[in-house]
Structures are given as structure tokens and as C-alpha cells.
N, C-alpha and C. Protein backbone atom coordinates (compact mmCIF):
# COMPACT_ATOMS: atom_id res chain seq x y z
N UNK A 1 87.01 89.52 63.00
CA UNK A 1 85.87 89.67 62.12
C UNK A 1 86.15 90.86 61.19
N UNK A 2 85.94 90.61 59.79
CA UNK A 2 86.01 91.90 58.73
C UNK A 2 85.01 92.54 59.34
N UNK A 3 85.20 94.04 58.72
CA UNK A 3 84.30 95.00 58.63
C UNK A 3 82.83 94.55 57.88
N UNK A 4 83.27 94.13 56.49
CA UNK A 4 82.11 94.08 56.17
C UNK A 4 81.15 92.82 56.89
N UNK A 5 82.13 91.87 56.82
CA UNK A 5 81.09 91.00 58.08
C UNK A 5 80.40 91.68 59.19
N UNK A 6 81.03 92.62 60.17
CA UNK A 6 80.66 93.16 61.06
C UNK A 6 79.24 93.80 60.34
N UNK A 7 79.73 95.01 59.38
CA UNK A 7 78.16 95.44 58.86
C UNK A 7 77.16 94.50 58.76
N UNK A 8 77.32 93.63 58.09
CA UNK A 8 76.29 92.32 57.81
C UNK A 8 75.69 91.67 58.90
N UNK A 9 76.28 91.96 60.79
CA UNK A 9 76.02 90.96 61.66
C UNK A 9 76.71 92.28 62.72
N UNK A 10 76.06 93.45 62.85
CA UNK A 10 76.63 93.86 63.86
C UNK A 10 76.64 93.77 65.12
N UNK A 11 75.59 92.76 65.42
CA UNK A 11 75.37 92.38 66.63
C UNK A 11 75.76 91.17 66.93
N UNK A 12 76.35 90.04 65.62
CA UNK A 12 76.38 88.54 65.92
C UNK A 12 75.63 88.06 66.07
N UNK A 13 74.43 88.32 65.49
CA UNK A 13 73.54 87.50 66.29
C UNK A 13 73.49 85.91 65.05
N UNK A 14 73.62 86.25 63.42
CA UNK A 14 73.88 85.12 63.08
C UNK A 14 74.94 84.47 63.22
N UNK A 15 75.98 85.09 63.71
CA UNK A 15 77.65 84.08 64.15
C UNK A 15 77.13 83.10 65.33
N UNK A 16 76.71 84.17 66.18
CA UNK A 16 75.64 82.97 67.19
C UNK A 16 74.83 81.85 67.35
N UNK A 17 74.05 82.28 66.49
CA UNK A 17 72.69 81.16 65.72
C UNK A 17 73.64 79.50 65.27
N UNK A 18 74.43 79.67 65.03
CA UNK A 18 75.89 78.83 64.24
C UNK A 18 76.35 78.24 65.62
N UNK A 19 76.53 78.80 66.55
CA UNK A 19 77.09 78.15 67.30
C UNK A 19 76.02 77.21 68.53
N UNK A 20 74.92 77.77 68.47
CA UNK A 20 73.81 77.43 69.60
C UNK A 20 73.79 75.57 69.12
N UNK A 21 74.21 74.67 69.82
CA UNK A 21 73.98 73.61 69.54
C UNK A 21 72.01 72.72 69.62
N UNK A 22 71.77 72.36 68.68
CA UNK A 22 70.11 71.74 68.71
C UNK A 22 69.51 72.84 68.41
N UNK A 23 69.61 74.08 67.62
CA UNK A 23 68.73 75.14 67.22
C UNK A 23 68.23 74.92 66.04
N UNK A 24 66.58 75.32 65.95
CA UNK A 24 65.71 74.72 65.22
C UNK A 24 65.16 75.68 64.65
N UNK A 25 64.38 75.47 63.64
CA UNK A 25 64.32 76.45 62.21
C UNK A 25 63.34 77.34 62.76
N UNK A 26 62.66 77.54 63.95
CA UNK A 26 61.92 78.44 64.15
C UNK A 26 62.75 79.33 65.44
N UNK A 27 63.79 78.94 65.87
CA UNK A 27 64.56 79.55 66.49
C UNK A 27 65.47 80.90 65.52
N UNK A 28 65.77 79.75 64.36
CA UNK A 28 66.78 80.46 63.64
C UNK A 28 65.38 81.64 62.59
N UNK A 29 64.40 81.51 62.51
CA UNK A 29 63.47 82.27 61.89
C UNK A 29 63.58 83.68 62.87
N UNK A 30 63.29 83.35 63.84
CA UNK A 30 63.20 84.46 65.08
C UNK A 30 64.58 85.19 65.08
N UNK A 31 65.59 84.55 65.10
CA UNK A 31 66.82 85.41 65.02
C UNK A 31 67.29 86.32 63.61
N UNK A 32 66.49 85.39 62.54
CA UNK A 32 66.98 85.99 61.27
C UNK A 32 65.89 87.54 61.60
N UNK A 33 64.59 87.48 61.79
CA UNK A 33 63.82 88.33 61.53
C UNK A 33 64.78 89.51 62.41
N UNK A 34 65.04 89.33 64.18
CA UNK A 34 65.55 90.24 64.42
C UNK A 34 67.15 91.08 64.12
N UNK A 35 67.39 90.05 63.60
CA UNK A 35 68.88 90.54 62.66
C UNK A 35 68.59 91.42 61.49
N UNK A 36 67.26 91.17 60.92
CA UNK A 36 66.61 92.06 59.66
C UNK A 36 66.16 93.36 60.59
N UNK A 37 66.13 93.47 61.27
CA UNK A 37 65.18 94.81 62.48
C UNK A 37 66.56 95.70 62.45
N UNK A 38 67.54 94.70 63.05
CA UNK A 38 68.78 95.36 63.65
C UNK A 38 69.94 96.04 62.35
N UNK A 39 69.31 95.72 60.82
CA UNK A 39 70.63 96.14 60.22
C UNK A 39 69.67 98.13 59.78
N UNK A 40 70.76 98.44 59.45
CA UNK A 40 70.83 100.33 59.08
C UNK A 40 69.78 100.04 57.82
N UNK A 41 69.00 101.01 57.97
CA UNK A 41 68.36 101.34 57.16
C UNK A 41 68.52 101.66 55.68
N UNK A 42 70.11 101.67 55.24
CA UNK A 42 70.14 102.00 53.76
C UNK A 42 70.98 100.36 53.32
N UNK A 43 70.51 99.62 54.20
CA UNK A 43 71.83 98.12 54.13
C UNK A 43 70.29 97.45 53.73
N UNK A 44 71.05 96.28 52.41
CA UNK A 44 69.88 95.74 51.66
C UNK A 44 69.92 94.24 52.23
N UNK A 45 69.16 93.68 53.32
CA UNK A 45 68.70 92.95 53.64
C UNK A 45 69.84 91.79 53.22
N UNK A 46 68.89 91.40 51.78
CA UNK A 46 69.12 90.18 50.59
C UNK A 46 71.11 90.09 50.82
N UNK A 47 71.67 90.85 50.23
CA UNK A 47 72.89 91.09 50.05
C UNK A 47 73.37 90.68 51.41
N UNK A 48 73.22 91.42 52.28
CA UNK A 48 73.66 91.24 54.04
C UNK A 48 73.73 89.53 53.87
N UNK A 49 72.82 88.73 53.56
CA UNK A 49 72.16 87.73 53.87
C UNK A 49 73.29 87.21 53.12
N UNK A 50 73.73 87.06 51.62
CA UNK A 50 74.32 86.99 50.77
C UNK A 50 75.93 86.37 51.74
N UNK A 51 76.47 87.49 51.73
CA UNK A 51 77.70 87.58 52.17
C UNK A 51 77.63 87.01 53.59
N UNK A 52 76.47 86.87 54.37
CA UNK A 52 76.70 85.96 55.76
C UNK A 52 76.80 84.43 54.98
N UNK A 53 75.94 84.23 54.04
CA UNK A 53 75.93 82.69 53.78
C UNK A 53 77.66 82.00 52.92
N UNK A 54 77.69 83.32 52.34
CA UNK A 54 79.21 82.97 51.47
C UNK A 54 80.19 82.62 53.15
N UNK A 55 79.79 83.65 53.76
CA UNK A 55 81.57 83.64 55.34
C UNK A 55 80.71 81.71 55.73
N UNK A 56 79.91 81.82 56.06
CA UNK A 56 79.40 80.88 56.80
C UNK A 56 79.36 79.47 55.82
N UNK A 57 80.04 79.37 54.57
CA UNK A 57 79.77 77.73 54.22
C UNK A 57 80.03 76.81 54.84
N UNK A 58 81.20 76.93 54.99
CA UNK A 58 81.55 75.99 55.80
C UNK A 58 80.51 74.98 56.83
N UNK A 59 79.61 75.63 57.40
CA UNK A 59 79.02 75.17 58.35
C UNK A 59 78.00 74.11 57.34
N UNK A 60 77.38 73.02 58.46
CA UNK A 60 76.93 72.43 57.36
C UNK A 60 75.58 72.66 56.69
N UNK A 61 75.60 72.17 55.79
CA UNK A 61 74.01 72.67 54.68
C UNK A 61 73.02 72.63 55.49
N UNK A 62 73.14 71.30 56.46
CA UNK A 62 71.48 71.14 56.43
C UNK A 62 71.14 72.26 58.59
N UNK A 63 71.90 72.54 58.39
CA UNK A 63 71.68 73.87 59.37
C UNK A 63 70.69 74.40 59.44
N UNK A 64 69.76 75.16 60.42
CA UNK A 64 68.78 75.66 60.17
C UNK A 64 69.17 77.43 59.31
N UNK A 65 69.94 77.69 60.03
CA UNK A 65 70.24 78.91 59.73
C UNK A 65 70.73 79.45 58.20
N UNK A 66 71.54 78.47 57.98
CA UNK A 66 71.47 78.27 56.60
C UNK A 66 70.73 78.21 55.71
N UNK A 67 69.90 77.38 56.09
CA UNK A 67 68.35 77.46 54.95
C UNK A 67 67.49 78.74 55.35
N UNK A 68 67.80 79.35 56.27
CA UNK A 68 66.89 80.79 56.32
C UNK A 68 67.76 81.31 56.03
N UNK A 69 69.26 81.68 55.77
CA UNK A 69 69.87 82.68 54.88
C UNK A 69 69.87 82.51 53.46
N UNK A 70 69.32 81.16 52.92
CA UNK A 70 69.06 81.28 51.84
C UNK A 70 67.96 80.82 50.91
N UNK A 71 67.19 80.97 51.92
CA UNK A 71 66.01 81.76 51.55
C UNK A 71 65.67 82.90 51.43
N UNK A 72 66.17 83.77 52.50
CA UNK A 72 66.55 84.86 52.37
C UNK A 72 67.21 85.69 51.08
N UNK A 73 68.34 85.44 50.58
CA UNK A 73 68.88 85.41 49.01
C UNK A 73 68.14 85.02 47.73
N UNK A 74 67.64 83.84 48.23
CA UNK A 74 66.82 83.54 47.02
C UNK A 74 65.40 84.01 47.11
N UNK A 75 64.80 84.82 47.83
CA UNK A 75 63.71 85.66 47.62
C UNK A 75 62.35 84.86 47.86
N UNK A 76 62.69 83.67 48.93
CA UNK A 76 61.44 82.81 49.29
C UNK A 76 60.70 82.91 50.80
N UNK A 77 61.79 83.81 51.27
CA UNK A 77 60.69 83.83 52.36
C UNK A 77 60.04 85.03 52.34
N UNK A 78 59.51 85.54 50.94
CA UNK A 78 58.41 86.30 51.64
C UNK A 78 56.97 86.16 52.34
N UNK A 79 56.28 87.06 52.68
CA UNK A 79 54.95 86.49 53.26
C UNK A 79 54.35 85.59 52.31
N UNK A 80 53.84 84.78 53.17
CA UNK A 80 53.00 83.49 52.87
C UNK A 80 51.21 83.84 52.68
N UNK A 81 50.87 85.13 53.72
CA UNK A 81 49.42 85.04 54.84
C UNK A 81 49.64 86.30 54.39
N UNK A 82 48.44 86.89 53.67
CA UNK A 82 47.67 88.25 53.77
C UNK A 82 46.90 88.74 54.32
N UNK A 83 46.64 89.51 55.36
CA UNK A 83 45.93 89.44 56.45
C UNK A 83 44.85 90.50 56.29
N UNK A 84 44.06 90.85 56.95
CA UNK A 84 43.05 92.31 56.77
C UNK A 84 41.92 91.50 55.79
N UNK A 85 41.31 93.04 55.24
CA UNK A 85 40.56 93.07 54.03
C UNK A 85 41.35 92.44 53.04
N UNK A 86 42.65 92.59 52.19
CA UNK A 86 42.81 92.36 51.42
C UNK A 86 42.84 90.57 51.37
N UNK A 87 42.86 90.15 52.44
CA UNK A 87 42.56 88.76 51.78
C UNK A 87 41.37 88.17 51.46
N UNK A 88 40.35 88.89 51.81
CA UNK A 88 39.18 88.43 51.84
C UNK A 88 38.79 88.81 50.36
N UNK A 89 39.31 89.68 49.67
CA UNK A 89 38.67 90.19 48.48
C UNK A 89 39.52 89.43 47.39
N UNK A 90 38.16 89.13 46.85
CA UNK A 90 38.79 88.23 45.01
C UNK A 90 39.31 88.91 44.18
């Protein structure tokens, strides 16, 4: 494994996600979120995400993990649900 892969996945946990056979998009949601917990604090998410999806083409498109890394890149999974006061107010 490169370095910079390693930065991007220092735990594996998305090299993993890739290999778990029958893993489903709320599996791979749960792993992406804690892979976002687990990277250093000055490492930009998006980018990380970036360069896992470039190492990882190969694998195939319709993957779960795949479509949450790029969503991830393409800036769609942010929150959906505003919660508190602020949703209640017009």
C-alpha cells in the first residue's frame, strides 16, 4: 500500500468495505462515516475520498462503496434533515 493511500485509509477500513462480500449501502454508509471520524484533522475529507475512488476503480461501479465515495467527492451527501429549532422556523 502507498503512503498516500495509507493516509487516505489508515485503518483500511475502505480496502475492507471492497472486500466484505453482500455489503449494502447502509453498511458501506456506516463505514464511510467512521473512516470520516478516523482521518487527522488537517486531512480534507472530499480529497481522501477522491484518491480512494481513483486506487479503487477497478472495482465495480455499481458497489455500494463506490457510490458513497462518490458522493462523497461530488458533494451530495450532505445532510438531508435539520433537526432542532432551526427546522421548525420559516
Amino acid at each position: 500500500m502507498s503512503d498516500k493511500l495509507k493516509r487516505c485509509d489508515p485503518r483500511g477500513l475502505i480496502r475492507e468495505a471492497y472486500r466484505i462480500d453482500g455489503i449494502g449501502p447502509e453498511d458501506c454508509r456506516s463505514i464511510f462515516l467512521d473512516w470520516a471520524l478516523g482521518l487527522k484533522d488537517d486531512q480534507d475529507s472530499s480529497i481522501a475520498a477522491a484518491v480512494l475512488l481513483s486506487h479503487y476503480s477497478g472495482e465495480p461501479a455499481d458497489h455500494p462503496m463506490t457510490k458513497v465515495l462518490q458522493d462523497a467527492v461530488d458533494g451530495t451527501a450532505k445532510a438531508r434533515r435539520r433537526g432542532g429549532a432551526a427546522a421548525r422556523r420559516s
